[in-house]
Protein backbone atom coordinates (compact mmCIF):
# COMPACT_ATOMS: atom_id res chain seq x y z
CA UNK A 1 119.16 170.51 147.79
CA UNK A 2 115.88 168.91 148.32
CA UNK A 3 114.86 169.34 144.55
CA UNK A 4 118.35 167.92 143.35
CA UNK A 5 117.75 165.00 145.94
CA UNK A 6 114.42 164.16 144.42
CA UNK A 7 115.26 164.60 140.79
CA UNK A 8 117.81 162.01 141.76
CA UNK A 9 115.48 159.75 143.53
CA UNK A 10 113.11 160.14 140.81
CA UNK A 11 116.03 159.59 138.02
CA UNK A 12 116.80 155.92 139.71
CA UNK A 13 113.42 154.73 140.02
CA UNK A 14 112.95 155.96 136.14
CA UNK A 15 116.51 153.53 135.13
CA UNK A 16 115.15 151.03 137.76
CA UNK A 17 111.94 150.73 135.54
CA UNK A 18 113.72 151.00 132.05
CA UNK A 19 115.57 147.56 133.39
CA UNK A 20 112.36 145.64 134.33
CA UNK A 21 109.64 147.04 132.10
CA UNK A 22 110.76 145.41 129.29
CA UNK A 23 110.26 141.78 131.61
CA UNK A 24 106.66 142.67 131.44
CA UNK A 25 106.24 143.33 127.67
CA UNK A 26 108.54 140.90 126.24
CA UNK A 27 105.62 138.18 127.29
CA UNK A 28 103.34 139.48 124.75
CA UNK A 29 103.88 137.74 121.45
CA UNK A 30 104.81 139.85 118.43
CA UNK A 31 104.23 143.19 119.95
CA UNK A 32 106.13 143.01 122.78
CA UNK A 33 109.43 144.57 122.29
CA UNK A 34 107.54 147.34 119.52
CA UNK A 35 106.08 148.67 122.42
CA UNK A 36 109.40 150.12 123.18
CA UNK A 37 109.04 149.42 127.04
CA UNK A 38 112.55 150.97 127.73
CA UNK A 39 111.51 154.72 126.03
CA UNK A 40 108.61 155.14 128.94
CA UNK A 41 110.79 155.93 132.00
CA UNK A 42 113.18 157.72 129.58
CA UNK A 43 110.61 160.37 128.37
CA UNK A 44 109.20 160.35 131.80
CA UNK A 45 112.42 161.06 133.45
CA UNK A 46 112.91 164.04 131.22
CA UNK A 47 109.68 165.80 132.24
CA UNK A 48 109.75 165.01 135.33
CA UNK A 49 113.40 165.40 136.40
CA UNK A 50 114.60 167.79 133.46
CA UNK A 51 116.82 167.21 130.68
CA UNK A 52 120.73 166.92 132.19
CA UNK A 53 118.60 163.48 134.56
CA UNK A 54 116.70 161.98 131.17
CA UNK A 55 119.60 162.04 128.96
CA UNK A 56 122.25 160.15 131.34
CA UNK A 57 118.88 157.99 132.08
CA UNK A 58 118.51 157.22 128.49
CA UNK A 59 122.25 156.75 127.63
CA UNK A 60 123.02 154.28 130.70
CA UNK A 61 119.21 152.57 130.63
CA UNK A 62 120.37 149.70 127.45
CA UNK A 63 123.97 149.88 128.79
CA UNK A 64 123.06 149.06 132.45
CA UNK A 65 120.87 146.24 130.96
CA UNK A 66 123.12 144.21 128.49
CA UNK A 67 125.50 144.65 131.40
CA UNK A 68 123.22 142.67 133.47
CA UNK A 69 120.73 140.65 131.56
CA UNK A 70 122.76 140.63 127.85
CA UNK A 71 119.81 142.60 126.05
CA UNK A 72 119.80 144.33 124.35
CA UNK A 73 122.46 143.41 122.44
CA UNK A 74 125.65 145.94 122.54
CA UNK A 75 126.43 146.31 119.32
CA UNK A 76 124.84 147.87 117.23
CA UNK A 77 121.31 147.61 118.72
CA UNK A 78 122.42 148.83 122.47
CA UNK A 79 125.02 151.67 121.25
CA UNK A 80 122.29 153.03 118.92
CA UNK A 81 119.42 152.53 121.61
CA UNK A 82 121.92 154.35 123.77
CA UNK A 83 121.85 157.50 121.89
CA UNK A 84 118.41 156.92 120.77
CA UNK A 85 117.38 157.29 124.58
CA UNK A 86 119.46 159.90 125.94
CA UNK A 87 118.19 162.51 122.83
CA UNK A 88 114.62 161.58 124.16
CA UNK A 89 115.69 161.99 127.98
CA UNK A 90 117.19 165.51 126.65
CA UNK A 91 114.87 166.56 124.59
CA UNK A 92 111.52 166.41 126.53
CA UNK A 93 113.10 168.30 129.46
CA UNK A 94 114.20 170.74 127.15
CA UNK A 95 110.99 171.55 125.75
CA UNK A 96 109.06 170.97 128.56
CA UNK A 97 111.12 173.91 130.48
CA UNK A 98 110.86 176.04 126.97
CA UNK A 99 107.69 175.71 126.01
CA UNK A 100 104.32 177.17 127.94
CA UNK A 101 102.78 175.02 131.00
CA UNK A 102 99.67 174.26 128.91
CA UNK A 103 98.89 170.49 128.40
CA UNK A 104 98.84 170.65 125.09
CA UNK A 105 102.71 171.14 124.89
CA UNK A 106 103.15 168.08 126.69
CA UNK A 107 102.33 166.17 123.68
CA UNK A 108 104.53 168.58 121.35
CA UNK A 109 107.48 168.31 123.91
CA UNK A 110 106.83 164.10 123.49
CA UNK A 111 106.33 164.17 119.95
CA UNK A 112 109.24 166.68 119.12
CA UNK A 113 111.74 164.58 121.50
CA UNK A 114 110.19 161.13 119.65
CA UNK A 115 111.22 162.09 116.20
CA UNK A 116 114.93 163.65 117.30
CA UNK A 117 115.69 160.43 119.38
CA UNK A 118 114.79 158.16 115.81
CA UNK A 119 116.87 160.89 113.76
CA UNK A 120 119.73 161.07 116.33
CA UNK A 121 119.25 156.67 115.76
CA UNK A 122 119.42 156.73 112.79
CA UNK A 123 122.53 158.84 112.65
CA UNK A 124 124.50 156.45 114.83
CA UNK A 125 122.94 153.64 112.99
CA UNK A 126 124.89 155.27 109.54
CA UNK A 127 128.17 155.59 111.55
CA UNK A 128 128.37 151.52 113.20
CA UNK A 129 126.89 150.24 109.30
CA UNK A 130 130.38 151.98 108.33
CA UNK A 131 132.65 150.53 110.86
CA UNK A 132 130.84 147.37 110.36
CA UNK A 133 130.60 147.65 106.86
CA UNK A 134 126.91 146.50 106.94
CA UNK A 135 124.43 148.36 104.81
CA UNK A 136 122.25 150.65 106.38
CA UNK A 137 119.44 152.35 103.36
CA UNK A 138 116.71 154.81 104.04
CA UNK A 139 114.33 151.38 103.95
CA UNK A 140 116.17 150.04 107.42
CA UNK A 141 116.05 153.40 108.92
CA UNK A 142 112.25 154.08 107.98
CA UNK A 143 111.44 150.41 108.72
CA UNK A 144 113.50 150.75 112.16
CA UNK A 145 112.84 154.27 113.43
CA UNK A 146 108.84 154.48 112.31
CA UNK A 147 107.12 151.33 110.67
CA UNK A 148 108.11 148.49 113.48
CA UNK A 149 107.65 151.21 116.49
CA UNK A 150 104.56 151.93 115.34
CA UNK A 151 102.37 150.20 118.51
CA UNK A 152 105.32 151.90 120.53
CA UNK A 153 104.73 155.33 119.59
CA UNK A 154 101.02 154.85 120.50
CA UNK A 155 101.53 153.18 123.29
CA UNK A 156 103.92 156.43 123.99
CA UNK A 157 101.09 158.98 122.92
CA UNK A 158 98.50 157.45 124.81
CA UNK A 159 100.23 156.54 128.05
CA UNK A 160 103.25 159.56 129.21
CA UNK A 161 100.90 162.75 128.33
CA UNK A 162 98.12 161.74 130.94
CA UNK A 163 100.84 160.43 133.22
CA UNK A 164 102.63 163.72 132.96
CA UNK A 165 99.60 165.71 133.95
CA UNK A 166 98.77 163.66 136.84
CA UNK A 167 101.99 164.14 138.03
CA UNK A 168 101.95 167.81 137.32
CA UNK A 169 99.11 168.48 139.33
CA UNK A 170 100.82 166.29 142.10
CA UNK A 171 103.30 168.90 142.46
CA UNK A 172 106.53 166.52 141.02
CA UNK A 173 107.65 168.08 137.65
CA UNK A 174 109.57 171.14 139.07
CA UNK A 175 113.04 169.63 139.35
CA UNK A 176 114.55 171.83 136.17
């Protein structure tokens, strides 16, 4: 009960910091909302409270914040985003539990849950360009998922990995 208890103690703090980090970024001109502020608690919340806590994380995290601040935007940004997120919430506690405790799989878990979140995006982003009837090519999604997240997914592989390990050796990723 104790582990559930702080899985979900750690799971609010995570959504808690998907809704203001993005406060903090947005104040840096041009880069600001490529450094994908809202991913960081998602990816941490999977490795740190397993993969059931980072995907309902990542799917509520842009719902939970158009609800209360109107960004982002619902449709098609936030339904996407919500997808997007809850894939990367999934996916890092699912290889993080699967793959050895060595450090090094910390950045293949983060790397491997990166690239299915922007497929999984992509993916939604094909089925609202059809009920919209807006065009979405192979330019928007390589433009979208890759070439404009670029200072995002460094920021990403610099930042969680080392964060991850600290908090390993504290004791606080065994929630699985």
């Amino acid at each position: 009960m104790k582990k559930k208890t702080e899985a979900l103690t750690l799971s609010g703090v995570c959504l808690a910091l998907c809704l203001v980090l993005p406060f903090f970024t947005g104040q840096i001109p041009e880069i600001g909302s490529a450094l994908c502020p809202m991913h960081i608690p998602v990816l941490l919340c999977g490795f740190l409270c397993g993969w059931q806590y980072g995907g309902v994380v990542g799917f509520l995290a842009p719902l939970l914040r158009f609800a209360l601040f109107q960004m982002p935007p619902l449709f098609p940004t936030g339904t996407a985003m919500a997808f997007e997120l809850a894939v990367y919430g999934m996916m890092t506690g699912i290889l993080n539990g699967k793959l050895p405790k060595k450090n090094g799989n910390i950045y293949i878990a983060l790397i491997g849950a990166m690239i299915s979140g922007r497929v999984v995006w992509g993916i939604v982003q094909v089925i609202l360009s059809g009920i919209t009837k807006a065009p979405f090519t192979w330019q928007a999604f390589f433009a979208g998922a890759f070439m404009t997240a670029i200072p995002g997914i460094v920021c990403h592989i610099l930042l969680i990995p080392p964060i991850v390990m600290v908090l390993k050796k504290a004791g606080m990723t065994e929630h699985e």
